[in-house]
C-alpha atoms as a PDB file:
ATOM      1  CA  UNK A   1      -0.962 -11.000  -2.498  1.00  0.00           C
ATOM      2  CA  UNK A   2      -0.762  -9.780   1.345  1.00  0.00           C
ATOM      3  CA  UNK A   3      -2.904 -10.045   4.022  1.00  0.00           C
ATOM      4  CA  UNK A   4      -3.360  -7.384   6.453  1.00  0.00           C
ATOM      5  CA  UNK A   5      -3.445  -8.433  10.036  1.00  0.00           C
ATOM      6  CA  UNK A   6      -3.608  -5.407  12.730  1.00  0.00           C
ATOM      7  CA  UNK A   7      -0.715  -5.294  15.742  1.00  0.00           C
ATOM      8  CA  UNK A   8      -2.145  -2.821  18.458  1.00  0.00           C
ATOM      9  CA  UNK A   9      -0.181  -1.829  21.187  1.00  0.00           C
ATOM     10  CA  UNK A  10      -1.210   1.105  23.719  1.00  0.00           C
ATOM     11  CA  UNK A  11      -0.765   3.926  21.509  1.00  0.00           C
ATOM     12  CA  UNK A  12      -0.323   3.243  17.721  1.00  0.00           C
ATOM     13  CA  UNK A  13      -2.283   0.818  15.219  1.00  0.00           C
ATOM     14  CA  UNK A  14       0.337  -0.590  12.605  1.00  0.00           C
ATOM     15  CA  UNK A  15       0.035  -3.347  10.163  1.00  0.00           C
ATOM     16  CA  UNK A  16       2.226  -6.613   9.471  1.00  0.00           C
ATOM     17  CA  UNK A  17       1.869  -8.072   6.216  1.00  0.00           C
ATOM     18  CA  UNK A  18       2.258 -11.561   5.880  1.00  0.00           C
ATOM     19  CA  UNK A  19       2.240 -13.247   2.419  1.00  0.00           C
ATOM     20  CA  UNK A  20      -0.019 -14.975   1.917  1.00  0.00           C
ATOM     21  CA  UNK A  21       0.813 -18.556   0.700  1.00  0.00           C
ATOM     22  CA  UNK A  22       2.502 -18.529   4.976  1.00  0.00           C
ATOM     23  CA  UNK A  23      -0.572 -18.591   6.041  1.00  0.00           C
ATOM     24  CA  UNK A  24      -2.251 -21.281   3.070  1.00  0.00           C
ATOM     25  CA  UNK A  25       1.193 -23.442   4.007  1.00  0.00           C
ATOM     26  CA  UNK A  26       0.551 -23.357   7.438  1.00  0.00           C
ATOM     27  CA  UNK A  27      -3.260 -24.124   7.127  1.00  0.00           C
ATOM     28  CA  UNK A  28      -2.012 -27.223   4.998  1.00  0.00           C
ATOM     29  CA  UNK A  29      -0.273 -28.623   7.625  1.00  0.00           C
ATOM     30  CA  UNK A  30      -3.624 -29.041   9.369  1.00  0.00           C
ATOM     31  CA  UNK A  31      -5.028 -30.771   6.485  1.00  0.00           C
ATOM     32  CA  UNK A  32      -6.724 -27.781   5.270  1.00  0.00           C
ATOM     33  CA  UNK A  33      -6.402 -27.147   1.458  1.00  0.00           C
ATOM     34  CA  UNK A  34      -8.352 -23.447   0.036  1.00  0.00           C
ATOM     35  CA  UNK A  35     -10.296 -23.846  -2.956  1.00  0.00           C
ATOM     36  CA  UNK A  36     -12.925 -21.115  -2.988  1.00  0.00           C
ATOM     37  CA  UNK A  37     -12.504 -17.728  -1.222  1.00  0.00           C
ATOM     38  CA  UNK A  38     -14.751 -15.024  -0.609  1.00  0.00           C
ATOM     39  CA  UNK A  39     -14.082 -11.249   0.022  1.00  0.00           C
ATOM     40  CA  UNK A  40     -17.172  -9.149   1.185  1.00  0.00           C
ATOM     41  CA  UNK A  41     -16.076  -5.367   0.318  1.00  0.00           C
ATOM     42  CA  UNK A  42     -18.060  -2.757   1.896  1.00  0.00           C
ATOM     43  CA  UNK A  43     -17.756   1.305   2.169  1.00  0.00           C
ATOM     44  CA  UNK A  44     -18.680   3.020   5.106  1.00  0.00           C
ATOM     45  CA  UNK A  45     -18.229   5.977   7.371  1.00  0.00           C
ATOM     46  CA  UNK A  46     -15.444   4.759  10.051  1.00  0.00           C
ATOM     47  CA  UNK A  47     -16.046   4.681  13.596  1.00  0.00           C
ATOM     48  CA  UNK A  48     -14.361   6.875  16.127  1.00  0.00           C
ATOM     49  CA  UNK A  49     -11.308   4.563  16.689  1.00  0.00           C
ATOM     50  CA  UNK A  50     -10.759   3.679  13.244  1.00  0.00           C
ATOM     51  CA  UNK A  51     -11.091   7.450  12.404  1.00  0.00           C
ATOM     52  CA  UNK A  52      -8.496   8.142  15.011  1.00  0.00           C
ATOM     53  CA  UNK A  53      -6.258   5.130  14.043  1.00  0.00           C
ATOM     54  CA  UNK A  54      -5.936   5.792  10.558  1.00  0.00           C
ATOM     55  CA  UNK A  55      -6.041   9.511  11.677  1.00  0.00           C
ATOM     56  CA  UNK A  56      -8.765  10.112   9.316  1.00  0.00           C
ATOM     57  CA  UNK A  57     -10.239  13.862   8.289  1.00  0.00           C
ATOM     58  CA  UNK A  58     -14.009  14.291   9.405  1.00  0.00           C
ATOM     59  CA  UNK A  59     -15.789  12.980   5.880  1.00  0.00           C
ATOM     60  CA  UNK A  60     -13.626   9.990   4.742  1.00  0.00           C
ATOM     61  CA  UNK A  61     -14.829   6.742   4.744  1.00  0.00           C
ATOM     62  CA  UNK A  62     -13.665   3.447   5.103  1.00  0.00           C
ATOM     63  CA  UNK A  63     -13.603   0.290   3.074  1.00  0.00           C
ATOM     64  CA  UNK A  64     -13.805  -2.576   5.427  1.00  0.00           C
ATOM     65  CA  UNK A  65     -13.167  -6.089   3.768  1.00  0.00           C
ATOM     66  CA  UNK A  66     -13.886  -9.609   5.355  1.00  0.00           C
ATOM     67  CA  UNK A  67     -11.823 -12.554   3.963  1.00  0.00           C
ATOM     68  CA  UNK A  68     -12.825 -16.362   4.268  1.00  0.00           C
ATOM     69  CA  UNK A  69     -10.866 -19.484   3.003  1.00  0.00           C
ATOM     70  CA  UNK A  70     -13.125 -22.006   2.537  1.00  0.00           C
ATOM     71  CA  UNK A  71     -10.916 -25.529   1.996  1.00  0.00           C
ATOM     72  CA  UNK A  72     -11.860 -29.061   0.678  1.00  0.00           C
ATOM     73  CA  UNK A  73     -15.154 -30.236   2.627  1.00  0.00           C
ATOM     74  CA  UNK A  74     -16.832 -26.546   2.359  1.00  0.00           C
ATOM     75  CA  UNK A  75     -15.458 -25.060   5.922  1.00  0.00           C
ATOM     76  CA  UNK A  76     -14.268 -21.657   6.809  1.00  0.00           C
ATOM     77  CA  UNK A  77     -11.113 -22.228   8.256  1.00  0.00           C
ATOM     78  CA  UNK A  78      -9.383 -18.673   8.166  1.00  0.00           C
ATOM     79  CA  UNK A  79     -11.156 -15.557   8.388  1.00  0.00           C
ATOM     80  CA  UNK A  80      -9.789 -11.637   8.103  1.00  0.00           C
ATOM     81  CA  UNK A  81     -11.162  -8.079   8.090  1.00  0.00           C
ATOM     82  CA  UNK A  82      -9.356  -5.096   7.467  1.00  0.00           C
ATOM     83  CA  UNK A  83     -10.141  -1.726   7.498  1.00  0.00           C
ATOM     84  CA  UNK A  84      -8.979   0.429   5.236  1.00  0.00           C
ATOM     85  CA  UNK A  85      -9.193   4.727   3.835  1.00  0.00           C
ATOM     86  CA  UNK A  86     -11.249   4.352   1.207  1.00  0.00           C
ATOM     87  CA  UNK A  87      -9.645   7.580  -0.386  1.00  0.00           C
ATOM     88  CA  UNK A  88      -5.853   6.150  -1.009  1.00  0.00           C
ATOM     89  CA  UNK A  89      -7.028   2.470  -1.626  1.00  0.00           C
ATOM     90  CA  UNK A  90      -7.727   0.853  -4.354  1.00  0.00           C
ATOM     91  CA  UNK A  91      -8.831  -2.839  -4.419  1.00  0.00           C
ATOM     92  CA  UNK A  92      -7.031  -5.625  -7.619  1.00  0.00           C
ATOM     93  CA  UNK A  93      -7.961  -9.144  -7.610  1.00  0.00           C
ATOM     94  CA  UNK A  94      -6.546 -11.977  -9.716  1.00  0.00           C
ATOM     95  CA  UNK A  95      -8.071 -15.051  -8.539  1.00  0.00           C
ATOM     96  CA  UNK A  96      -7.908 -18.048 -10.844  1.00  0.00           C
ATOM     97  CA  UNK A  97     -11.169 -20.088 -11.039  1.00  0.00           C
ATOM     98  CA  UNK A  98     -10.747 -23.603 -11.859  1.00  0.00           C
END
């Protein structure tokens, strides 16, 4: 599993994935441990800089997805959106549930 974290500079949007179990490893240094996650998935028409960013054609929307850890005692302690075309993505999840 990757997480999707946006690098802008002045002209061009790119992406740097990260794996994620970096980012859980250094959360657990802070005494944070995830056990419940949510993803909120939602499809939409992009807005003018997305549509220009992911140099989208007039018509295509977007699926835009915010990602919370939650650890031990309940708390949010790493959040994420990402924007993505909804017309090449497609969304898996594999989440164990203990």
């Amino acid at each position: 599993m990757f997480d999707i974290q946006p690098r802008r500079d002045d002209s061009t949007c790119s992406r740097t994935f990260v794996p994620l179990s970096n980012i859980q490893q250094t959360h657990g240094l802070r005494g944070h441990v995830m056990t419940r996650q949510q993803e909120r998935v939602n499809a939409r028409m992009p807005k003018a800089d997305e549509a220009r960013h992911l140099q989208l054609q007039p018509g295509v929307p977007v699926l835009d997805v915010l990602h919370t850890s939650i650890d031990q005692d309940g708390n949010a302690y790493e959040v994420t959106r990402f924007v993505m075309r909804a017309d090449l993505t497609g969304l898996f999840y594999d989440i164990p549930v203990e």
